[in-house]
C-alpha atoms as a PDB file:
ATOM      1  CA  UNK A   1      15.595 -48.495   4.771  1.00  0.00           C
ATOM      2  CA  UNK A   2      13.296 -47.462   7.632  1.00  0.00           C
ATOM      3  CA  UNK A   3       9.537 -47.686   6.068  1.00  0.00           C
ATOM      4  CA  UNK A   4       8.342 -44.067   7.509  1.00  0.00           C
ATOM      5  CA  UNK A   5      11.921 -42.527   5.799  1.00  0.00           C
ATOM      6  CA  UNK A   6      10.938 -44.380   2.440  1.00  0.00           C
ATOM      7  CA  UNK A   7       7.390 -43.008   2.173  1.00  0.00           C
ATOM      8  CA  UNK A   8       5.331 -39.525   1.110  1.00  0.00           C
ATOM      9  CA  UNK A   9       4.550 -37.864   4.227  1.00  0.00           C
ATOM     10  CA  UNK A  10       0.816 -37.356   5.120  1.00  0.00           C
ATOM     11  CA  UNK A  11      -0.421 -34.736   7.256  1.00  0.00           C
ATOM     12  CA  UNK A  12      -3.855 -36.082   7.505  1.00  0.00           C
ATOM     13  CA  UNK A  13      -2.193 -39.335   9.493  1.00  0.00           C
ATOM     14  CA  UNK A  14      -0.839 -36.738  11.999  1.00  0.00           C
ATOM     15  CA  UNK A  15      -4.262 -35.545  12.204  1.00  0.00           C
ATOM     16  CA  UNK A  16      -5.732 -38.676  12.805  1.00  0.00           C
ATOM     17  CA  UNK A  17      -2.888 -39.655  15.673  1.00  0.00           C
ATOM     18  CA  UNK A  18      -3.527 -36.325  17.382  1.00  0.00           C
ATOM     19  CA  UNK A  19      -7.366 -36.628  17.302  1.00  0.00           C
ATOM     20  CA  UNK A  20      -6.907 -40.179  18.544  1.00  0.00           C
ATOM     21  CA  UNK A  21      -3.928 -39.452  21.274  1.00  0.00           C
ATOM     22  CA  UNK A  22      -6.437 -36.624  22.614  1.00  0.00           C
ATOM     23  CA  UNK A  23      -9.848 -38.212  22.550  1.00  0.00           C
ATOM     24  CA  UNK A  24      -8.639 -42.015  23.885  1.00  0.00           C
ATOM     25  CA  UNK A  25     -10.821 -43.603  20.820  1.00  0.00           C
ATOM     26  CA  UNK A  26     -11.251 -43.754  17.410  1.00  0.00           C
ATOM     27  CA  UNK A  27     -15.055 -43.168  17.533  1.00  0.00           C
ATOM     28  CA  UNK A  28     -14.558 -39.859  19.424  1.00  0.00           C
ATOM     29  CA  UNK A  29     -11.854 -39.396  16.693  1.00  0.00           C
ATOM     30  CA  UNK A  30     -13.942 -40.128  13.631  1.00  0.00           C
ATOM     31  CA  UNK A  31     -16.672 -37.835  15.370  1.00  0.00           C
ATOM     32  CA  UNK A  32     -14.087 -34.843  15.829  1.00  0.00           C
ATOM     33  CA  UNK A  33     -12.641 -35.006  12.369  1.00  0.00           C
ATOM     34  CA  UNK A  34     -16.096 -35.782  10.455  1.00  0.00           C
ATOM     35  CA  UNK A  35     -14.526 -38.740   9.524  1.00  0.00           C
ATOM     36  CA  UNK A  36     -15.605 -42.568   9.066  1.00  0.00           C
ATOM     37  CA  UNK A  37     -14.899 -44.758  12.186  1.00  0.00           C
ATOM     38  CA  UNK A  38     -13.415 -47.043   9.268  1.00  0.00           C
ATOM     39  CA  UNK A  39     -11.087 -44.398   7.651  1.00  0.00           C
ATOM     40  CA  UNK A  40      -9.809 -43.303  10.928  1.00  0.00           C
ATOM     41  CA  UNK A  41      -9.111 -47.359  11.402  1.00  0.00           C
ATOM     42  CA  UNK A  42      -7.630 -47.380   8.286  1.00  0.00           C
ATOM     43  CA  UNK A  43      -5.988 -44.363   8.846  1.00  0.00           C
ATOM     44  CA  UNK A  44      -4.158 -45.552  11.939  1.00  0.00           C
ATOM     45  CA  UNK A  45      -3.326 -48.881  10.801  1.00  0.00           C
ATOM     46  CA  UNK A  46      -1.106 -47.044   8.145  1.00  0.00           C
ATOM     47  CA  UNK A  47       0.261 -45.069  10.639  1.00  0.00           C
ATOM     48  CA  UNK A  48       1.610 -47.881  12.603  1.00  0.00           C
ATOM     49  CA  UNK A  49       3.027 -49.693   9.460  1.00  0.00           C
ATOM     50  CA  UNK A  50       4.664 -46.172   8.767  1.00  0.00           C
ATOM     51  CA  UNK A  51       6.442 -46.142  12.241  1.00  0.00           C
ATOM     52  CA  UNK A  52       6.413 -49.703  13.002  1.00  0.00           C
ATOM     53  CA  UNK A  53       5.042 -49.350  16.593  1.00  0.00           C
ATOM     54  CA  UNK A  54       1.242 -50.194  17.681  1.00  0.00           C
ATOM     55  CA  UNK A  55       0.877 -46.476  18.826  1.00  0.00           C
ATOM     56  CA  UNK A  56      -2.244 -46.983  20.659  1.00  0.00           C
ATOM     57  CA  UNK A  57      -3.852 -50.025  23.097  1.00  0.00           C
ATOM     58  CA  UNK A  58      -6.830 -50.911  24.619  1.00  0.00           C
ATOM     59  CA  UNK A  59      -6.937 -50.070  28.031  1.00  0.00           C
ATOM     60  CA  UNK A  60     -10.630 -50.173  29.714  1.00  0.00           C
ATOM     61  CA  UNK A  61     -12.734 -48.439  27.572  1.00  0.00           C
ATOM     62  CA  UNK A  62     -10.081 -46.327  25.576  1.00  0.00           C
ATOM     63  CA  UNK A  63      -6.579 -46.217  24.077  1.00  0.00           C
ATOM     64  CA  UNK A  64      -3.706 -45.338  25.693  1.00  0.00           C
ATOM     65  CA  UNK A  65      -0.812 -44.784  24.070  1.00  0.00           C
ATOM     66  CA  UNK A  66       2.599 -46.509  23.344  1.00  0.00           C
ATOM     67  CA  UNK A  67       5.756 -45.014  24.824  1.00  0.00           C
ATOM     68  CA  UNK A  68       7.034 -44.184  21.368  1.00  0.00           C
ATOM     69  CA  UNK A  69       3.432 -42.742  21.093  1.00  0.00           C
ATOM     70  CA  UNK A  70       4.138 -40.728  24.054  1.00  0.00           C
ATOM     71  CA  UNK A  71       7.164 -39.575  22.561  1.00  0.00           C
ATOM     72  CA  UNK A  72       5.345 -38.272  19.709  1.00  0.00           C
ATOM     73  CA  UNK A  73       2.726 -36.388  20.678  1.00  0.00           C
ATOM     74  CA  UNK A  74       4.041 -32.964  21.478  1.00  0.00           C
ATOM     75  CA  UNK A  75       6.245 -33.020  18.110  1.00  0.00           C
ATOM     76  CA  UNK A  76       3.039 -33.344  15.727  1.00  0.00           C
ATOM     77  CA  UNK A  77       0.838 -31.276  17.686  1.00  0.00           C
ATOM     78  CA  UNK A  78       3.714 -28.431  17.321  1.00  0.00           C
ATOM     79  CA  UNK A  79       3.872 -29.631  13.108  1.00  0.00           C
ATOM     80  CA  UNK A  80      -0.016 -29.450  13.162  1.00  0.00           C
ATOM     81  CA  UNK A  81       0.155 -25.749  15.017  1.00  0.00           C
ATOM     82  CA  UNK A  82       2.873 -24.554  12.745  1.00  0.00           C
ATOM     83  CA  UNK A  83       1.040 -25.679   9.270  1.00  0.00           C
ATOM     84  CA  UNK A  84      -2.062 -24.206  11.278  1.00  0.00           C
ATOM     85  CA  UNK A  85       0.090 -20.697  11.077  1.00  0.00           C
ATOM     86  CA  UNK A  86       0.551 -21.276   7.834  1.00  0.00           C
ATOM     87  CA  UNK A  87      -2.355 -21.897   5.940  1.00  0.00           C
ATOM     88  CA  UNK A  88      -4.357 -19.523   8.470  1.00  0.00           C
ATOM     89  CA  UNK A  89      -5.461 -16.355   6.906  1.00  0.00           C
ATOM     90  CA  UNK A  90      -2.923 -13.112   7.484  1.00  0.00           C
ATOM     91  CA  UNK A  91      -4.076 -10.713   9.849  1.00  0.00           C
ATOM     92  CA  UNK A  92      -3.326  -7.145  10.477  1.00  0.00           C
ATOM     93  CA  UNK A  93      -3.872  -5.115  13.819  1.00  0.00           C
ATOM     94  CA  UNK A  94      -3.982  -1.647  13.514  1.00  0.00           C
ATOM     95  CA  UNK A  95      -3.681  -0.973  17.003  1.00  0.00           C
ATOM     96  CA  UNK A  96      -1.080  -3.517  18.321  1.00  0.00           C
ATOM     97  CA  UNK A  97       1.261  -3.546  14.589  1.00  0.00           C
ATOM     98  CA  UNK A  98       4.954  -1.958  14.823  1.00  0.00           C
ATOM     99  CA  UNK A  99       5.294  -1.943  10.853  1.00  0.00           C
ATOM    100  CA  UNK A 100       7.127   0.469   8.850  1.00  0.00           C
ATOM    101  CA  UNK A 101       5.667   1.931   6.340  1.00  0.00           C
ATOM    102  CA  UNK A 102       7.242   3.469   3.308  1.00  0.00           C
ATOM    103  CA  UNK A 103       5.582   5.626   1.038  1.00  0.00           C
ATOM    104  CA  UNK A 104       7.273   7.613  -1.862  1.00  0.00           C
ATOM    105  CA  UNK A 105       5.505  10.878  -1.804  1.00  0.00           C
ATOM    106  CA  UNK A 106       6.166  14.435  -3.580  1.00  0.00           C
ATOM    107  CA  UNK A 107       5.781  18.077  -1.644  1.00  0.00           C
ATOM    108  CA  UNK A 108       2.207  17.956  -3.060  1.00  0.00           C
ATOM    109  CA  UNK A 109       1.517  14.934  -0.954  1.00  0.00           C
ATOM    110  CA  UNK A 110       3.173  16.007   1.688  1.00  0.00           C
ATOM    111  CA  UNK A 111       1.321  19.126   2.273  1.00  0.00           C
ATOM    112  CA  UNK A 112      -2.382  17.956   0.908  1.00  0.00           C
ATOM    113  CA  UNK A 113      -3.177  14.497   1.819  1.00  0.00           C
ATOM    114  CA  UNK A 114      -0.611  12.976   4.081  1.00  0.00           C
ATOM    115  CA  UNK A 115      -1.416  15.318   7.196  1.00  0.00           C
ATOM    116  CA  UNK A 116      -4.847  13.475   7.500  1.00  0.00           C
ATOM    117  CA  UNK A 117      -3.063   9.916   6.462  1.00  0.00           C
ATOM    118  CA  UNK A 118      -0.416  10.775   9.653  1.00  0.00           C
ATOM    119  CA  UNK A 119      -3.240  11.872  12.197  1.00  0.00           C
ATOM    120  CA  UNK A 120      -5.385   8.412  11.124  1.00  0.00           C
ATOM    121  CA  UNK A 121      -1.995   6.224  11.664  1.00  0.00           C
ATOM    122  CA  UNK A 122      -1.525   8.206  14.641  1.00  0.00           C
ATOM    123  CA  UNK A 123      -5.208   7.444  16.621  1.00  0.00           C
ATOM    124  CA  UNK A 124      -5.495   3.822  14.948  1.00  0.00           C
ATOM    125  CA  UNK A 125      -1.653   2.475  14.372  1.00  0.00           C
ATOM    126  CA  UNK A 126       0.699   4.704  16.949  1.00  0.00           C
ATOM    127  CA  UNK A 127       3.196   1.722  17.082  1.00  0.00           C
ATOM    128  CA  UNK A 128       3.774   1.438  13.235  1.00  0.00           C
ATOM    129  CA  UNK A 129       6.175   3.868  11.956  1.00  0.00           C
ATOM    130  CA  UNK A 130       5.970   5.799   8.254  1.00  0.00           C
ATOM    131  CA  UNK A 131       8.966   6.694   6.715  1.00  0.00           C
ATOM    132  CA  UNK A 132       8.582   9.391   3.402  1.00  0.00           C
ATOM    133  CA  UNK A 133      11.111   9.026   0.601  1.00  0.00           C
ATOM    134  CA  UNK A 134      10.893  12.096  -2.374  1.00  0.00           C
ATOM    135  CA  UNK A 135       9.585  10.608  -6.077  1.00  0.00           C
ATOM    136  CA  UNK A 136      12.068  10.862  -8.837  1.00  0.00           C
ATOM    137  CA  UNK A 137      12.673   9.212 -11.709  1.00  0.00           C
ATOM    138  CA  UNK A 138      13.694   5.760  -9.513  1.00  0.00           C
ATOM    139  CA  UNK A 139      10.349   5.850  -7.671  1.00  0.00           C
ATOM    140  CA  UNK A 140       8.469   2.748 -10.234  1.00  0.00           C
ATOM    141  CA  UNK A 141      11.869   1.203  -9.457  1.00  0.00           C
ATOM    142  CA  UNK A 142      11.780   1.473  -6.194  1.00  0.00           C
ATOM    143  CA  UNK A 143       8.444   0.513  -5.822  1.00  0.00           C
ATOM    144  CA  UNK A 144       8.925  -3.041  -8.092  1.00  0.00           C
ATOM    145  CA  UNK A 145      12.474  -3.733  -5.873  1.00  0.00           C
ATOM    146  CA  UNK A 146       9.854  -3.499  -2.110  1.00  0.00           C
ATOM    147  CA  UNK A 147      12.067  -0.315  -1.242  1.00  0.00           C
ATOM    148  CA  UNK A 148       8.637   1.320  -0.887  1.00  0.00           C
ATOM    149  CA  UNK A 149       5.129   0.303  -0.607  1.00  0.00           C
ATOM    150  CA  UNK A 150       3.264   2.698  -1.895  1.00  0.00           C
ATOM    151  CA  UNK A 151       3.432   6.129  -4.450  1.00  0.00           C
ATOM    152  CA  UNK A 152       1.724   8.809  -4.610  1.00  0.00           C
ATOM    153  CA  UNK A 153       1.285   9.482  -8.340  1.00  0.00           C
ATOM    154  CA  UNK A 154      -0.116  12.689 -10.113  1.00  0.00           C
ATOM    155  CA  UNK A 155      -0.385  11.296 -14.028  1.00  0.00           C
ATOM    156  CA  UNK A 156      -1.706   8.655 -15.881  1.00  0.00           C
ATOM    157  CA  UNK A 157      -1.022   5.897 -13.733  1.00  0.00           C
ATOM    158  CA  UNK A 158       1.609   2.835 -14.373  1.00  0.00           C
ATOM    159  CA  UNK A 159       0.231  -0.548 -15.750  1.00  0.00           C
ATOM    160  CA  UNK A 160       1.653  -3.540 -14.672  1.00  0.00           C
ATOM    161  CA  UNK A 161       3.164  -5.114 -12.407  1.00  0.00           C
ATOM    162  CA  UNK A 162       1.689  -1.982 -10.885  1.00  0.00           C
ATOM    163  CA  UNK A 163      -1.917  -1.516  -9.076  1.00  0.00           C
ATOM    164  CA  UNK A 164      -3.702   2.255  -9.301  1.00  0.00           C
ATOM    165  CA  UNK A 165      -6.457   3.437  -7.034  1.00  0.00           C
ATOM    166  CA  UNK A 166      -7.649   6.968  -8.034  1.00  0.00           C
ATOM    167  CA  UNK A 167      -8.142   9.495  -5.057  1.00  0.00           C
ATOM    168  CA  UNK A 168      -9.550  12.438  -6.735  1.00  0.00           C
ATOM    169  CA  UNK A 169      -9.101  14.379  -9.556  1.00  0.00           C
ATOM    170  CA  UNK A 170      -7.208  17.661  -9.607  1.00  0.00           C
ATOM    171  CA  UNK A 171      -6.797  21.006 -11.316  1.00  0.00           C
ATOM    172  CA  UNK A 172      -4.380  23.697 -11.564  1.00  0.00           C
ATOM    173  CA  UNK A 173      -4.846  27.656 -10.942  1.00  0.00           C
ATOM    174  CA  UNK A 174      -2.545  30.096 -10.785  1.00  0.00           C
ATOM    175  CA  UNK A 175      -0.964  32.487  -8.370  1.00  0.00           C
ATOM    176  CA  UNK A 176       0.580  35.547  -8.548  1.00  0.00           C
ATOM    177  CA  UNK A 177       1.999  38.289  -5.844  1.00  0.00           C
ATOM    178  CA  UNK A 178      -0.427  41.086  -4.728  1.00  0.00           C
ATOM    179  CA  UNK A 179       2.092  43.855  -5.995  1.00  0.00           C
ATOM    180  CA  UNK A 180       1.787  42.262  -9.669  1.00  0.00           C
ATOM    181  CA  UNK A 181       1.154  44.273 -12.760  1.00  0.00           C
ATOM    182  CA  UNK A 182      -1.510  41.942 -13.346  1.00  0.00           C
ATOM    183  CA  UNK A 183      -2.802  41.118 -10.060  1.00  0.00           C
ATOM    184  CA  UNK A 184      -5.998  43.623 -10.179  1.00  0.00           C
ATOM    185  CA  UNK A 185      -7.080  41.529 -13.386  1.00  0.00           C
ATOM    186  CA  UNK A 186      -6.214  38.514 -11.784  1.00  0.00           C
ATOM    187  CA  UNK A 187      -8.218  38.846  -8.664  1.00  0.00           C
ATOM    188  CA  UNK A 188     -10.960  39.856 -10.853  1.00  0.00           C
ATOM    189  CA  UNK A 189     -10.489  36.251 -13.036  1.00  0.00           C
ATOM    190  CA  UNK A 190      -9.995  38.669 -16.245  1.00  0.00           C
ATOM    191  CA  UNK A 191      -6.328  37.651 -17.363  1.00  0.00           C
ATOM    192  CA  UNK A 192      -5.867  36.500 -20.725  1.00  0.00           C
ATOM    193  CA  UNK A 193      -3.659  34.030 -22.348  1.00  0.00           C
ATOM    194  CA  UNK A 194      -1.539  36.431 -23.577  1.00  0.00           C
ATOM    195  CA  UNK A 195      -1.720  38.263 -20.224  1.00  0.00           C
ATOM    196  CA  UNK A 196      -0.484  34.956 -18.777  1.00  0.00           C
ATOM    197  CA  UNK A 197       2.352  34.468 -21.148  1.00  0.00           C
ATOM    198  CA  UNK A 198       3.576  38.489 -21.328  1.00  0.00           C
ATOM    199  CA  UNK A 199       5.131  37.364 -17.893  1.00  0.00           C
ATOM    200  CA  UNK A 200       8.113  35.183 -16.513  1.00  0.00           C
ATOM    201  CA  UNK A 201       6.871  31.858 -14.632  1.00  0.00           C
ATOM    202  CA  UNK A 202       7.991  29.600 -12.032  1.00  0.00           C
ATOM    203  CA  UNK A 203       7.477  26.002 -12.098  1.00  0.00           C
ATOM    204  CA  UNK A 204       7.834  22.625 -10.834  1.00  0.00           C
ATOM    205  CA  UNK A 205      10.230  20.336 -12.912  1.00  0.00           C
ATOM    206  CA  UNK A 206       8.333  16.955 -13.376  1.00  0.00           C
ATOM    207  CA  UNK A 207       9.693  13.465 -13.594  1.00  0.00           C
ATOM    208  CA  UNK A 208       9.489  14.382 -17.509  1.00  0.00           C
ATOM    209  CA  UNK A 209       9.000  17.875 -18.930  1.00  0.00           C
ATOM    210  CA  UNK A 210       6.509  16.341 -21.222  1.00  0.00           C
ATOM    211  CA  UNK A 211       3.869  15.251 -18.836  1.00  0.00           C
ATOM    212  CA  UNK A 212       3.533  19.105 -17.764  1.00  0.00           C
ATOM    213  CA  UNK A 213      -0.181  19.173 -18.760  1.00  0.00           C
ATOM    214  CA  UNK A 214      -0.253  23.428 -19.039  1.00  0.00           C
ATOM    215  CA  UNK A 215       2.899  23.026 -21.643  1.00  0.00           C
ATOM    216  CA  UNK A 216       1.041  19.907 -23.378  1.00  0.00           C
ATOM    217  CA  UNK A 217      -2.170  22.449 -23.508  1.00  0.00           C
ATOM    218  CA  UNK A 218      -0.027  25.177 -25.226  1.00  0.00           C
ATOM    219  CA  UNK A 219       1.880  22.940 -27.336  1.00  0.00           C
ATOM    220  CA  UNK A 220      -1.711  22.094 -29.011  1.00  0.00           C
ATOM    221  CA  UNK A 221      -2.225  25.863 -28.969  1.00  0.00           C
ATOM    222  CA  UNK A 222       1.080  26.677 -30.427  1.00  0.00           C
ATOM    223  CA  UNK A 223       1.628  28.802 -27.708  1.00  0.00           C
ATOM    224  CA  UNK A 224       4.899  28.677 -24.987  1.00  0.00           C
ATOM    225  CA  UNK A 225       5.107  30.144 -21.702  1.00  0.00           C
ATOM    226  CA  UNK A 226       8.413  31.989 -20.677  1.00  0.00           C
ATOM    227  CA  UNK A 227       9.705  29.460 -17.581  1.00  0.00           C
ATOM    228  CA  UNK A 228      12.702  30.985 -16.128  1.00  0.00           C
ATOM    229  CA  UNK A 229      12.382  29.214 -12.730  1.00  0.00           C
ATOM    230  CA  UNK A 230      12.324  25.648 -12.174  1.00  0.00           C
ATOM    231  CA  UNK A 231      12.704  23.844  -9.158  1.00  0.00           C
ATOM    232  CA  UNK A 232      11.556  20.586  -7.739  1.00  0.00           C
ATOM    233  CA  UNK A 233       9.834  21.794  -4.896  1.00  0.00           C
ATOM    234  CA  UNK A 234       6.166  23.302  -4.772  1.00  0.00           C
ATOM    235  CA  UNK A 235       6.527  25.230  -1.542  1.00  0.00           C
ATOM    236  CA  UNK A 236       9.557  27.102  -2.639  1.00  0.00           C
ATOM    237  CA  UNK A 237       8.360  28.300  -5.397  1.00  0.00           C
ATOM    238  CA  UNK A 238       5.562  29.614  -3.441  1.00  0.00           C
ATOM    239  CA  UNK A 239       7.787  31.457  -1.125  1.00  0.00           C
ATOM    240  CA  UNK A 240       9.685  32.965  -4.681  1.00  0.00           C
ATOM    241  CA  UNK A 241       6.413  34.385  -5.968  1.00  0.00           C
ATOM    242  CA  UNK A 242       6.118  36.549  -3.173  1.00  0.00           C
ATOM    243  CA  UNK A 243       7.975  40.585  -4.288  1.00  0.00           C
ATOM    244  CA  UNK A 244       8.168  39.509  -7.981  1.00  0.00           C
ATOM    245  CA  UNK A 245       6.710  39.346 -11.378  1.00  0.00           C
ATOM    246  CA  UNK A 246       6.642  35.626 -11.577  1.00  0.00           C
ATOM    247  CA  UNK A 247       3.427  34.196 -12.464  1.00  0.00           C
ATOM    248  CA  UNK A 248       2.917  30.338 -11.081  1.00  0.00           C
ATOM    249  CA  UNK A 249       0.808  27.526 -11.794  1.00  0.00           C
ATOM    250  CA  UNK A 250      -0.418  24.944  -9.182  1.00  0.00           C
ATOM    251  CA  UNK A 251      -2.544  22.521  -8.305  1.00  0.00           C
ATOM    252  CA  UNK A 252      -5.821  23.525  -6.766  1.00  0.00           C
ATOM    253  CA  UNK A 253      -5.289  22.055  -3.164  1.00  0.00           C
ATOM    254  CA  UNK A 254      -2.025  22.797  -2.848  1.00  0.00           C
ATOM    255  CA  UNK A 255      -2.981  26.724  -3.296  1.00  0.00           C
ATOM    256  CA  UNK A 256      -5.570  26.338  -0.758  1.00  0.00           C
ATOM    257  CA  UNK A 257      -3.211  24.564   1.802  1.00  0.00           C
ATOM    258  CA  UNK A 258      -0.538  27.207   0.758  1.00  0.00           C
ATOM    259  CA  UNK A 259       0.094  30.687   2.985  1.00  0.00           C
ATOM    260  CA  UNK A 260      -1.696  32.790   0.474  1.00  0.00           C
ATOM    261  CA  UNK A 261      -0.690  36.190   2.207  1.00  0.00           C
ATOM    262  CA  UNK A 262       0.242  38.992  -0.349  1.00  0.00           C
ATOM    263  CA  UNK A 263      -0.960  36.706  -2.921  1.00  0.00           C
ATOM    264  CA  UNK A 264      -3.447  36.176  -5.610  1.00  0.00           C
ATOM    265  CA  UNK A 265      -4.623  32.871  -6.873  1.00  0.00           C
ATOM    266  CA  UNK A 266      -6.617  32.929 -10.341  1.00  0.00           C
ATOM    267  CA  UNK A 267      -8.556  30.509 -12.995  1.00  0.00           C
ATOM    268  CA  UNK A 268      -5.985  29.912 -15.691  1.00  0.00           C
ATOM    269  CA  UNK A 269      -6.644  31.363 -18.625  1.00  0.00           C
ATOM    270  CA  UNK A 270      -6.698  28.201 -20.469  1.00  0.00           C
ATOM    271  CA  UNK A 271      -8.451  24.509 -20.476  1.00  0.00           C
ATOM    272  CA  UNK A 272      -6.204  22.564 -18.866  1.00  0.00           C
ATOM    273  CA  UNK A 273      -7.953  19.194 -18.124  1.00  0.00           C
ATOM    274  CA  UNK A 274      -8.220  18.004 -14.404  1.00  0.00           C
ATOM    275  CA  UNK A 275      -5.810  14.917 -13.859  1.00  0.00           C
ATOM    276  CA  UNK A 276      -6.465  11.702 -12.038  1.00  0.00           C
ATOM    277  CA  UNK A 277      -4.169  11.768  -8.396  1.00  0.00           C
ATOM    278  CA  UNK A 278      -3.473   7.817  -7.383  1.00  0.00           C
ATOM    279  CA  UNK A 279      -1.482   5.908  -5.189  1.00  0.00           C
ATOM    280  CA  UNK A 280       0.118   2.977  -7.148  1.00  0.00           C
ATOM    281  CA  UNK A 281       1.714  -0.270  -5.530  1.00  0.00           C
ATOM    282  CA  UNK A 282       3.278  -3.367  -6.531  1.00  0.00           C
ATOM    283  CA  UNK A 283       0.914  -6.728  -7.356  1.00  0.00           C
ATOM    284  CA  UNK A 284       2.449  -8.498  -5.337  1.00  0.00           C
ATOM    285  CA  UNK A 285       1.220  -6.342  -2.231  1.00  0.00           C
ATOM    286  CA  UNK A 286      -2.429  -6.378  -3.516  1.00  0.00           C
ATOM    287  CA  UNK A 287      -3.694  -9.070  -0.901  1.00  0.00           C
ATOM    288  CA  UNK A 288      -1.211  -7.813   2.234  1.00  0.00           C
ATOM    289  CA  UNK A 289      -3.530  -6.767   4.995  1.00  0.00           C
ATOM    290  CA  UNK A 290      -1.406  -3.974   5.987  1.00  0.00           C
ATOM    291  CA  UNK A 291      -1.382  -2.381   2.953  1.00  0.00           C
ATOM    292  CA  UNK A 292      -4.968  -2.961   2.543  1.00  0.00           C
ATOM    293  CA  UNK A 293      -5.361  -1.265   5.472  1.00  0.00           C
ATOM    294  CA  UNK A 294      -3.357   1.606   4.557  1.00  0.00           C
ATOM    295  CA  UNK A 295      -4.741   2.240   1.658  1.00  0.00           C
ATOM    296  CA  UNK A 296      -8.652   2.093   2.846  1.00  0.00           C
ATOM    297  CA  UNK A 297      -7.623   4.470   5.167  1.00  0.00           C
ATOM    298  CA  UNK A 298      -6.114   7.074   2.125  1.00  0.00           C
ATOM    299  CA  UNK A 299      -9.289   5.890   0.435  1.00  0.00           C
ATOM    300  CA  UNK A 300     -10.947   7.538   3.013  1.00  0.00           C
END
């Protein structure tokens, strides 16, 4: 059996036979590898055994290599580059990148935070290319199968395999049409809880009707609100408050981003605790420069 078949390979022997086929010696070899003049001997004495060929003679004052040397040369400097490429740290440029990204995002994101996210990609990444895919009930799924890389999330964020980075914190108020019995008291901040529940309402449906933190505040209160829309979309319902009675509870940003013509927006009349907003990935995504770029810049 040939020898070189029968033994471990050794990538520091390829580095020794490049630094030797490209500096003529083994001095100038041991120098450029911060190696011992012996161990590069050594070194290259093993090599030859390996590959049964001298590899290298004296020729005036330097080495010069064997044919079969020759033939080896451009081979394990290509090996060398490629493990190069491989152990060398990723990189991610902004500016030159044609990545996809895909983000799993809710009308709330959509109209509050991911107008400034598209404007930064825009000036720093205009190559790369973000795709938006609506949250449901699959959307932790979704993220753990690498269908999308990021989430916006407005609860208590996942544990793991998932990662959480808070953004802010938000807080709902309420709206209500100008031409509402109650709107006078409302723009005046004087409606009372039982104002506030003498009145239909119009809601977003959540991923799960129990993280609704203004029916988890009434449930402690004993107290229900009369929903008779639901829908999963934030900016139709805004549209639907407009020439009725329905009274509708939002968050904060999303009011002030909202077309607030012949409406009223108003403090709840109940403590409803501000929630933490997040965008969760996978672990497993956690050291990606892209992503790490993506999300400093939603950090931001």
């Amino acid at each position: 059996m040939n020898r070189m078949h029968s033994a471990r390979p050794d990538l520091n022997l390829l580095l020794i036979f490049d630094a030797v086929a490209s500096t003529g010696s083994v001095t100038r070899a041991a120098i450029q590898l911060s190696l011992s003049q012996p161990a590069v001997s050594h070194a290259l004495n093993r090599l030859r055994d390996l590959l049964g060929d001298p590899l290298f003679v004296r020729s005036g004052n330097g080495l010069t290599p064997t044919k079969h040397a020759e033939s080896l040369i451009l081979p394990i400097r290509e090996i060398l580059e490629n493990v190069g490429r491989v152990f060398a740290p990723p990189a991610f440029d902004p500016a030159t990148s044609t990545q996809t990204f895909r983000i799993g995002a809710s009308d709330y994101a959509m109209m509050t935070v991911l107008p400034d996210l598209v404007r930064a990609v825009r000036l720093n990444a205009p190559d790369t290319r973000v795709e938006i895919r609506g949250v449901g009930e699959v959307s932790l799924k979704q993220l753990e199968s690498g269908e999308i890389d990021l989430l916006f999330w407005g609860a208590a964020p996942p544990t793991s395999p998932f990662v959480a980075l808070e953004l802010f914190r938000e807080r709902f108020v309420g709206l209500m049409c100008a031409r509402h019995p109650l709107a006078i008291k409302a723009g005046q901040n004087a409606l009372t809880l039982d104002d506030y529940l003498a009145y239909p309402h119009i809601m977003v449906t959540f991923r799960d009707p129990r993280h609704s933190p203004i029916d988890a505040r009434l449930a402690e209160l004993q107290r229900t609100r009369n929903v008779r829309i639901a829908t999963p979309n934030f900016a139709s319902n805004v549209a639907s408050v407009r020439g009725t009675d329905l009274i509708m509870s939002l968050p904060s940003r999303l009011a002030a981003s909202s077309d607030n013509r012949d409406l009223i927006q108003f403090e709840l009349p109940l403590e409803v605790p501000p929630y933490p907003y997040s965008i969760v990935w996978h672990r497993r995504s956690d050291q990606d420069p892209s992503m790490i770029w993506l999300r400093n810049r939603l950090a931001r």
